[in-house]
N, C-alpha and C. Protein backbone atom coordinates (compact mmCIF):
# COMPACT_ATOMS: atom_id res chain seq x y z
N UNK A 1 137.89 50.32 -50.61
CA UNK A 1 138.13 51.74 -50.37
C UNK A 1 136.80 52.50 -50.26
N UNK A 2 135.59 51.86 -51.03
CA UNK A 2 134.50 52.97 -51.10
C UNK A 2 133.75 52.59 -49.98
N UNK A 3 134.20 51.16 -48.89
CA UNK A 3 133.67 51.54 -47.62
C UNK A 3 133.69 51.96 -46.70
N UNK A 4 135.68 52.14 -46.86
CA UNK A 4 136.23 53.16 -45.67
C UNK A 4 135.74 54.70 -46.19
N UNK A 5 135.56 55.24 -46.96
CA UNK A 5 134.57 56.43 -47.31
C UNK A 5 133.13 56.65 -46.95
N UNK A 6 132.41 55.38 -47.31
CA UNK A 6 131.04 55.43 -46.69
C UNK A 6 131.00 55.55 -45.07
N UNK A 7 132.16 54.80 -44.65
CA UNK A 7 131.99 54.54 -43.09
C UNK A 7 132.42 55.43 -42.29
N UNK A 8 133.45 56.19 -42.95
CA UNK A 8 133.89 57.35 -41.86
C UNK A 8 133.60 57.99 -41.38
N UNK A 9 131.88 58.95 -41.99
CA UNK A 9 131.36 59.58 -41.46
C UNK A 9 130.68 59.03 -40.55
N UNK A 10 130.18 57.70 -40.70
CA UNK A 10 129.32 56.93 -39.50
C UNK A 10 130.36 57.23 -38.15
N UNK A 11 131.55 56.61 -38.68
CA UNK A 11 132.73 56.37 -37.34
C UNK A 11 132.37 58.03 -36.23
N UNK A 12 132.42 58.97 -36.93
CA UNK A 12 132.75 60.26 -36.54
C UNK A 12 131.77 60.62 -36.12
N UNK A 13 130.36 60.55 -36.31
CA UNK A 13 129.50 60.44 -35.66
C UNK A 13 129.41 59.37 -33.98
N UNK A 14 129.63 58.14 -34.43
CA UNK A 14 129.98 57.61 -33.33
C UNK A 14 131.07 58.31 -32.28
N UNK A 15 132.31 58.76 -32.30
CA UNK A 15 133.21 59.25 -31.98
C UNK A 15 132.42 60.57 -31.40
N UNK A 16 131.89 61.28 -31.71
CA UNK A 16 131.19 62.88 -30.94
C UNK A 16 130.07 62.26 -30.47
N UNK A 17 129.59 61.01 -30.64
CA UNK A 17 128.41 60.81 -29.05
C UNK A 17 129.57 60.07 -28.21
N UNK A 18 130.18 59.21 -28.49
CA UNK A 18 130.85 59.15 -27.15
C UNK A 18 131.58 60.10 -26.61
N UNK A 19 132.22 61.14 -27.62
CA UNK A 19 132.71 61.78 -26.33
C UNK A 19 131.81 62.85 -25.65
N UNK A 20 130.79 63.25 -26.22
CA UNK A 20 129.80 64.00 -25.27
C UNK A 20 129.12 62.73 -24.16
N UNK A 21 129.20 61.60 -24.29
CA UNK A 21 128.44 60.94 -23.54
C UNK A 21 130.05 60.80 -22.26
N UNK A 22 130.73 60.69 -22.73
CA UNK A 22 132.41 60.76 -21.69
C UNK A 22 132.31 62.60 -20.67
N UNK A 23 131.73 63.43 -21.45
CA UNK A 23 131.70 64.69 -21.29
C UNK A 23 130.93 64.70 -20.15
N UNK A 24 129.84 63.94 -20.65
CA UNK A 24 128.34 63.88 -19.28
C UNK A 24 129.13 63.14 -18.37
N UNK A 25 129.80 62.41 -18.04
CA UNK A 25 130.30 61.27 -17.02
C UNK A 25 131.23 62.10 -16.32
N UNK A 26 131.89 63.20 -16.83
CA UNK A 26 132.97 64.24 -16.14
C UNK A 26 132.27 64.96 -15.76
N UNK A 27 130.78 65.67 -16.51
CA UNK A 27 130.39 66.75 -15.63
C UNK A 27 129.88 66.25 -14.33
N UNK A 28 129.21 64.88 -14.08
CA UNK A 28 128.82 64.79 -13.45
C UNK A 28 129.78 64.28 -12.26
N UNK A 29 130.49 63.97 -12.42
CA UNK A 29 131.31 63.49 -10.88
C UNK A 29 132.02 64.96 -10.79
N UNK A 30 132.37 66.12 -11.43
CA UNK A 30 132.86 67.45 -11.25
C UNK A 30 131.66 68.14 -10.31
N UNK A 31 130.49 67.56 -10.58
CA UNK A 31 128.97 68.27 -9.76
C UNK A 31 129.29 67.91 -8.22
N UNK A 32 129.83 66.58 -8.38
CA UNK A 32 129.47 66.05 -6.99
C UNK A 32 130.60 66.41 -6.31
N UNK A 33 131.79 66.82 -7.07
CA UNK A 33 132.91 67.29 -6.24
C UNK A 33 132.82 68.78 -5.41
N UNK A 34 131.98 69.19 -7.02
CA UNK A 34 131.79 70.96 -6.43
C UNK A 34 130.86 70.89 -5.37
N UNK A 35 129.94 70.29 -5.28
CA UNK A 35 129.28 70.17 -4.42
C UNK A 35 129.38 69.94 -3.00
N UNK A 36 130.20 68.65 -3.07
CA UNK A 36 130.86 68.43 -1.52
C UNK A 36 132.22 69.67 -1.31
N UNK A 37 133.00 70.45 -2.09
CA UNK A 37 133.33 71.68 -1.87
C UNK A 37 132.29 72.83 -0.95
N UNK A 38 131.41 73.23 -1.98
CA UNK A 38 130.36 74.43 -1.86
C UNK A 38 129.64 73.62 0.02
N UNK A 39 129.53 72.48 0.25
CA UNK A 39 128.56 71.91 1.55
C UNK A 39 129.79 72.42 2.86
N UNK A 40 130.82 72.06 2.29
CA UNK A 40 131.70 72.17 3.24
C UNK A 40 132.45 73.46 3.76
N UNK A 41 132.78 73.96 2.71
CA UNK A 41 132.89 75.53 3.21
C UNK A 41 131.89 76.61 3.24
N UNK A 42 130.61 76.09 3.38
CA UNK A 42 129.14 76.79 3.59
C UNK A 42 129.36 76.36 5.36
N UNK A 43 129.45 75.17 5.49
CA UNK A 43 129.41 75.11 6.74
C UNK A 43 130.43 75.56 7.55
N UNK A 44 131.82 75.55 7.62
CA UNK A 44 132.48 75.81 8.23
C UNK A 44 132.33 77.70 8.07
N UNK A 45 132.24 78.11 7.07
CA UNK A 45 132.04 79.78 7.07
C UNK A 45 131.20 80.71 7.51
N UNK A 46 129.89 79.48 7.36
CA UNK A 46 128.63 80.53 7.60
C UNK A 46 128.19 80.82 8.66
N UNK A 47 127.70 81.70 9.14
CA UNK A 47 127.46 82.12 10.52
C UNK A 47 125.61 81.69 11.24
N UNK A 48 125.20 81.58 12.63
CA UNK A 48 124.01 81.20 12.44
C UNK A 48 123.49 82.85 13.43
N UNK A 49 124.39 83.50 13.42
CA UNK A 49 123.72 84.66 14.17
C UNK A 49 122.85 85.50 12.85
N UNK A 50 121.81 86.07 12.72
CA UNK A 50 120.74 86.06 11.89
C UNK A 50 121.72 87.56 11.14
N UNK A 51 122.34 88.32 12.33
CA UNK A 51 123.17 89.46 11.66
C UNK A 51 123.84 89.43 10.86
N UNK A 52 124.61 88.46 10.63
CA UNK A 52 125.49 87.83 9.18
C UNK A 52 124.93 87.05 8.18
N UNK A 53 123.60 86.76 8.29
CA UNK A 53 123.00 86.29 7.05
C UNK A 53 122.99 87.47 5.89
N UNK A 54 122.77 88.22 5.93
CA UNK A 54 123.19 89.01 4.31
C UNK A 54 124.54 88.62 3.72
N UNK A 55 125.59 88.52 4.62
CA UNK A 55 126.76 88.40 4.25
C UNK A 55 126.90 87.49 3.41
N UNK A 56 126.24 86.13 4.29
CA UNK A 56 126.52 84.83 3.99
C UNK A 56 125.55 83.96 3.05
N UNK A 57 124.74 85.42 2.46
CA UNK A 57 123.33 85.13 1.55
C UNK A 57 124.19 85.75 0.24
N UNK A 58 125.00 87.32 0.51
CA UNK A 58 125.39 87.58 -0.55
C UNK A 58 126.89 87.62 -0.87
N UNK A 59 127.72 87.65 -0.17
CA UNK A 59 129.31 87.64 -0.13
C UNK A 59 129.77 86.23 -0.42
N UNK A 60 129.58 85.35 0.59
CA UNK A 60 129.80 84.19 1.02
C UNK A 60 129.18 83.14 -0.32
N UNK A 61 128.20 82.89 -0.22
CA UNK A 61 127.43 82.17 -0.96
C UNK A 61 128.03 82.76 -2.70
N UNK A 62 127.70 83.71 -2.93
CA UNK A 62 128.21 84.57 -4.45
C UNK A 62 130.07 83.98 -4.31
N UNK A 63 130.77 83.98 -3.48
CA UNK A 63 132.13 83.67 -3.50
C UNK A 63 132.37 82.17 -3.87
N UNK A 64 131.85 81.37 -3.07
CA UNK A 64 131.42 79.65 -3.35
C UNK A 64 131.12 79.51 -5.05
N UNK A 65 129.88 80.50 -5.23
CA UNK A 65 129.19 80.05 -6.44
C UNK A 65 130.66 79.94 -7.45
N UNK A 66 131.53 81.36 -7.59
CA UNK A 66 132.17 81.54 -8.28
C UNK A 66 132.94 80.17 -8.07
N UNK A 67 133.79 80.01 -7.25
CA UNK A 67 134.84 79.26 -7.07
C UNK A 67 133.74 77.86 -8.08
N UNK A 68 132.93 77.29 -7.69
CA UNK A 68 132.84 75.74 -8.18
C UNK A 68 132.41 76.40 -9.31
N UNK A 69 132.03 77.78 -10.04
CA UNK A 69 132.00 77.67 -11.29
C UNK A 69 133.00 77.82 -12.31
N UNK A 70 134.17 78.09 -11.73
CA UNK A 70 136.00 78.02 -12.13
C UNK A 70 135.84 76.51 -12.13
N UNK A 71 135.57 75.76 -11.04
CA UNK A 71 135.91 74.07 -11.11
C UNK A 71 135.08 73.78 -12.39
N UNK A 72 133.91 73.61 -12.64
CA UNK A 72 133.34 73.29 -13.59
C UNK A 72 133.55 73.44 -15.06
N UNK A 73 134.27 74.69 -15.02
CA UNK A 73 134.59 75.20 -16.63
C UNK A 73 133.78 76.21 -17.27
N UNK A 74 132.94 76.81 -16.15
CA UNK A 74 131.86 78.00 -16.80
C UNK A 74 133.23 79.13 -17.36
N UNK A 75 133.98 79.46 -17.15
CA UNK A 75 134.64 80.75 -17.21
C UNK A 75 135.85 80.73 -18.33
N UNK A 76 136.18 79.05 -19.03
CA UNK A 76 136.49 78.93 -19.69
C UNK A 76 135.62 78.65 -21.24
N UNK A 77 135.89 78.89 -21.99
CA UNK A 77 135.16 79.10 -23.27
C UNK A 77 134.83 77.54 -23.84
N UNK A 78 136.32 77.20 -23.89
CA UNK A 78 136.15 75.85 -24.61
C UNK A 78 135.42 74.54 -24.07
N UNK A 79 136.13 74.44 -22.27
CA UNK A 79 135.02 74.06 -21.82
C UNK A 79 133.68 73.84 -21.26
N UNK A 80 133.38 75.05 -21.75
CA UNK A 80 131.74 75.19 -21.31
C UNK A 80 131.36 75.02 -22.63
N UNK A 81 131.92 74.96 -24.01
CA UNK A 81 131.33 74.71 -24.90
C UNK A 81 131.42 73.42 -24.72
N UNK A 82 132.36 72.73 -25.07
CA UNK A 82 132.15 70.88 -24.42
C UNK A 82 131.15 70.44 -23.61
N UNK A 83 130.95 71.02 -22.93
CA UNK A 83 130.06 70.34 -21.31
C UNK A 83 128.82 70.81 -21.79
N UNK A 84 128.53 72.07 -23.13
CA UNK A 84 127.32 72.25 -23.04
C UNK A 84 127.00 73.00 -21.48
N UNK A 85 127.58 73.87 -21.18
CA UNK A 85 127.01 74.65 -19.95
C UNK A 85 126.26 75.61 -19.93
N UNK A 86 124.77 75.21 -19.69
CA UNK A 86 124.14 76.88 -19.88
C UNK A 86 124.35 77.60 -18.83
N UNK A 87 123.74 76.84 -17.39
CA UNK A 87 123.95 77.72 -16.09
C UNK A 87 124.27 77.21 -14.62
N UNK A 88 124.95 77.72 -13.88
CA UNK A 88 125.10 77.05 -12.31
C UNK A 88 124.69 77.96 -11.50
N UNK A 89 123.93 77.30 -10.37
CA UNK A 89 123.21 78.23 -9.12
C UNK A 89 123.45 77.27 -8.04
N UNK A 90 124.17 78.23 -7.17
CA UNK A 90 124.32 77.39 -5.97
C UNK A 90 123.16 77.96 -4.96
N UNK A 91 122.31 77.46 -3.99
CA UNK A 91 121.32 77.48 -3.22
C UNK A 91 121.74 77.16 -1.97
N UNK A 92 121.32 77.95 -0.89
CA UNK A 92 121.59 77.47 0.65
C UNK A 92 120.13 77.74 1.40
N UNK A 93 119.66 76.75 1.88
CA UNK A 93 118.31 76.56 2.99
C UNK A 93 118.73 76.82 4.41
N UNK A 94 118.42 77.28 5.54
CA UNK A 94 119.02 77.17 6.50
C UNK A 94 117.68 76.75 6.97
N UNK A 95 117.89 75.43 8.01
CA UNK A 95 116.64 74.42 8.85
C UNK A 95 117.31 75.12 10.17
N UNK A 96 116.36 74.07 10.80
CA UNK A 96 117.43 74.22 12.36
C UNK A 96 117.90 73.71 13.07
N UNK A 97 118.50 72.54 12.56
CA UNK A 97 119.51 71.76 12.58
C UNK A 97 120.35 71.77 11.37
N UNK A 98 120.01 70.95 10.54
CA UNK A 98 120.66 71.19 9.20
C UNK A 98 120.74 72.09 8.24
N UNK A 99 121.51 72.16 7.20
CA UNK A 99 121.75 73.59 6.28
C UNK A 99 121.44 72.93 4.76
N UNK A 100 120.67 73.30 3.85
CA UNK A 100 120.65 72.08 2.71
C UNK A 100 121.31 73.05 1.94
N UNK A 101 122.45 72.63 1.05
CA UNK A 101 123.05 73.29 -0.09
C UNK A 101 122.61 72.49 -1.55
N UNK A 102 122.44 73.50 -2.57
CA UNK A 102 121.86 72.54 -3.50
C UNK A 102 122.74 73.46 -4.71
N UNK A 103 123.32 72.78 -5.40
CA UNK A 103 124.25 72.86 -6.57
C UNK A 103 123.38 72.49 -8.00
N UNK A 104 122.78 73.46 -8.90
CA UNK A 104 122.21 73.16 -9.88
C UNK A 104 123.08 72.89 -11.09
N UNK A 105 123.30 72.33 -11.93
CA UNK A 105 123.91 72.80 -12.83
C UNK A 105 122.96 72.17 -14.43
N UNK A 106 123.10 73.52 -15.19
CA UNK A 106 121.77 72.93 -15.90
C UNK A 106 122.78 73.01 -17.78
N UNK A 107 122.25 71.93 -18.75
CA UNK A 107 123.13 71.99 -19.98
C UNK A 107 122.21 72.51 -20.88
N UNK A 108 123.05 72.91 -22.10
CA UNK A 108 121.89 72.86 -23.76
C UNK A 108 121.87 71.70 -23.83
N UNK A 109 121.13 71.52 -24.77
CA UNK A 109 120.49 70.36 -25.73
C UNK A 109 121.44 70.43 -26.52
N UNK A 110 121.82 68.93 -26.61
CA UNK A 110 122.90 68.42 -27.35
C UNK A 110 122.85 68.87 -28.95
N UNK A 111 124.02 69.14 -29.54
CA UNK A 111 123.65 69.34 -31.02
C UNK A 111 124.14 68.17 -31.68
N UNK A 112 123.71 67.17 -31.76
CA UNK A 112 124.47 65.72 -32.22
C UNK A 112 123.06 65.60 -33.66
N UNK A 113 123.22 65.71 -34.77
CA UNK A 113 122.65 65.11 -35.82
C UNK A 113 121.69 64.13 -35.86
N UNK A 114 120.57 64.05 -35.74
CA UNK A 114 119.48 62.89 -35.79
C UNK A 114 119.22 62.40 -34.17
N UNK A 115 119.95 63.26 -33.37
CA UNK A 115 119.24 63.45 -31.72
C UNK A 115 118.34 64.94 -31.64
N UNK A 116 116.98 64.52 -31.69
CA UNK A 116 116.25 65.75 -31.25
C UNK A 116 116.07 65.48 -30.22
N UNK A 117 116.31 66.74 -29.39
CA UNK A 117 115.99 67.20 -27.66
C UNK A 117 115.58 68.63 -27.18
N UNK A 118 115.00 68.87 -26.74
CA UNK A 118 114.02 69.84 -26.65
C UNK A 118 115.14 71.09 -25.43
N UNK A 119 115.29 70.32 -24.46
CA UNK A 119 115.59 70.97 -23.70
C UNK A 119 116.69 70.31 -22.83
N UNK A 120 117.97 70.80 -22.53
CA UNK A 120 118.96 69.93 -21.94
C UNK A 120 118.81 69.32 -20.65
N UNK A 121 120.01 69.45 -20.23
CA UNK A 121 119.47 67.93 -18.98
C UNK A 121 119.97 68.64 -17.51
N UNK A 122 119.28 69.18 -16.42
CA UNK A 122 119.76 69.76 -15.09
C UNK A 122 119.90 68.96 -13.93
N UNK A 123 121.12 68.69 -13.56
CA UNK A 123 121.70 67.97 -12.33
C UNK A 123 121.10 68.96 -11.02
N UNK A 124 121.02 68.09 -10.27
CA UNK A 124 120.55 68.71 -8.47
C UNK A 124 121.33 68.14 -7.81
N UNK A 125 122.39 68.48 -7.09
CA UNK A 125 123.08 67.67 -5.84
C UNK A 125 122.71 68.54 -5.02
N UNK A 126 122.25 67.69 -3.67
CA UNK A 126 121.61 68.37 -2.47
C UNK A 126 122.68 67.56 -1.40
N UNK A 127 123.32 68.55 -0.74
CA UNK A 127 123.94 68.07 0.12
C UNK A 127 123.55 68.75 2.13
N UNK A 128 123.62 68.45 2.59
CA UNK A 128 123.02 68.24 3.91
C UNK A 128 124.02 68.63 4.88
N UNK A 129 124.63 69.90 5.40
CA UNK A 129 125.67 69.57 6.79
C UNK A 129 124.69 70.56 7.53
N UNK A 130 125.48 70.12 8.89
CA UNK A 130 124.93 70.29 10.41
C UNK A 130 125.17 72.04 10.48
N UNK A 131 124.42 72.44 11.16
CA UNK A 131 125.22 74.00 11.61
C UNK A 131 126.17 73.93 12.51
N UNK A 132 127.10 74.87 12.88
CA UNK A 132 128.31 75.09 12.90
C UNK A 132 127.96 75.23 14.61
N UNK A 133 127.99 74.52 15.25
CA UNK A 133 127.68 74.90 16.66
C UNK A 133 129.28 75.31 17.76
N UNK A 134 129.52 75.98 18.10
CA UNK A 134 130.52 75.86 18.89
C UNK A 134 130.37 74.80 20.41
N UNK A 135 131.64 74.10 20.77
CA UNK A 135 131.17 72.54 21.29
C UNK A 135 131.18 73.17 22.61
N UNK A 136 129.99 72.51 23.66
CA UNK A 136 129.75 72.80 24.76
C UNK A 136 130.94 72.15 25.62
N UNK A 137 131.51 73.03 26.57
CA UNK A 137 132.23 72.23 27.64
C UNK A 137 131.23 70.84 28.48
N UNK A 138 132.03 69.77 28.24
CA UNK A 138 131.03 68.75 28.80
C UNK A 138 131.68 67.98 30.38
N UNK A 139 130.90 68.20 31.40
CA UNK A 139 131.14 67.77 32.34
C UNK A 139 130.79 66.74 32.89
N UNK A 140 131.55 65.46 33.64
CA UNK A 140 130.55 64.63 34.05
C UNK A 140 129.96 64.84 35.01
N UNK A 141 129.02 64.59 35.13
CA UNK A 141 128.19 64.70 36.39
C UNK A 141 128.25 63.81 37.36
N UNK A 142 128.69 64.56 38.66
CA UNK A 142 129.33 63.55 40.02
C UNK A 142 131.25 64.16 40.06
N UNK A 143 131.44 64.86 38.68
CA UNK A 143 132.92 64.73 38.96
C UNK A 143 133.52 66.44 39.16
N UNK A 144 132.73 67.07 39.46
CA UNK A 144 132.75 68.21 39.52
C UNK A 144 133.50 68.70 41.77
N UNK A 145 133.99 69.23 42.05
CA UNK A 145 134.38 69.58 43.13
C UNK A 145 133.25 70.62 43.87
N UNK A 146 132.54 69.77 45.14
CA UNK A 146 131.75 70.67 45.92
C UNK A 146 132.05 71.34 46.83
C-alpha cells in the first residue's frame, strides 16, 4: 500500500506530460488545418487589383485570422488554457506569382514541475497559392475562321 502512495504522484505527473505532449500533437495538425483553410480562402477571395488591397490587408485577412482562431481554441477559455495559447497571427506576402500565407501560432512555457523553459514553442506554417488569375480564352492556332 505505501507504494501505491509513493507512486501516484509519480503516475500523475506522468499522466499531465503526456497529455500536454497529446495537446502539442493536436495543436499541431489543427495549425496545419487552419492553415490550409486561411491559404485557400486568401486565394480564392483576395483581389490582385492594388485598389482592394486595404480591404484584403484589413477586412479580409482580420476575418480569416478570426475564423482559424475559433478553430484553434483562442476564444475558448479552457482550451487555450490546455494548448497553452499565447498568440496567433496570420500573415499574407503578395509575390508575383505566388501569395505566401504564414500562420504563426506561438505557446507559454509549459508549467509541468521540474521542466524549466524559458520561453514557449512558435509554429510557422507557410503555405504558398498562385494568384487568382481569371483563365484566358485559349485558342488554337490554325483553328480560328479567316
Amino acid at each position: 500500500m505505501t507504494e501505491m502512495v509513493l507512486l501516484f504522484p509519480i503516475f500523475l505527473l506522468f499522466l499531465l506530460g503526456f497529455s500536454k505532449l497529446f495537446a502539442l500533437l493536436v495543436l499541431v495538425q489543427k495549425t496545419e488545418i487552419a492553415s490550409y483553410y486561411a491559404a485557400r480562402r486568401w486565394q480564392l477571395e483576395s483581389h490582385r487589383n492594388v485598389r482592394y488591397e486595404g480591404w484584403d490587408d484589413g477586412t479580409l485577412r482580420r476575418d480569416i485570422q478570426n475564423k482559424v482562431s475559433d478553430y484553434l481554441g483562442w476564444n475558448r477559455e479552457s482550451v487555450k488554457k490546455f494548448l497553452d495559447l499565447k498568440g496567433i497571427q496570420l500573415t499574407a506576402k503578395r509575390m508575383m506569382v505566388w501569395q505566401k500565407i504564414t500562420l504563426t501560432v506561438k505557446t507559454n512555457p509549459w508549467q509541468i514541475p521540474g521542466l524549466t523553459q524559458k520561453e514557449g514553442l512558435t509554429w510557422e506554417v507557410e503555405k504558398y497559392v498562385p494568384n487568382r488569375d481569371r483563365p484566358i480564352s485559349f485558342i488554337l492556332p490554325g483553328a480560328t475562321e479567316q
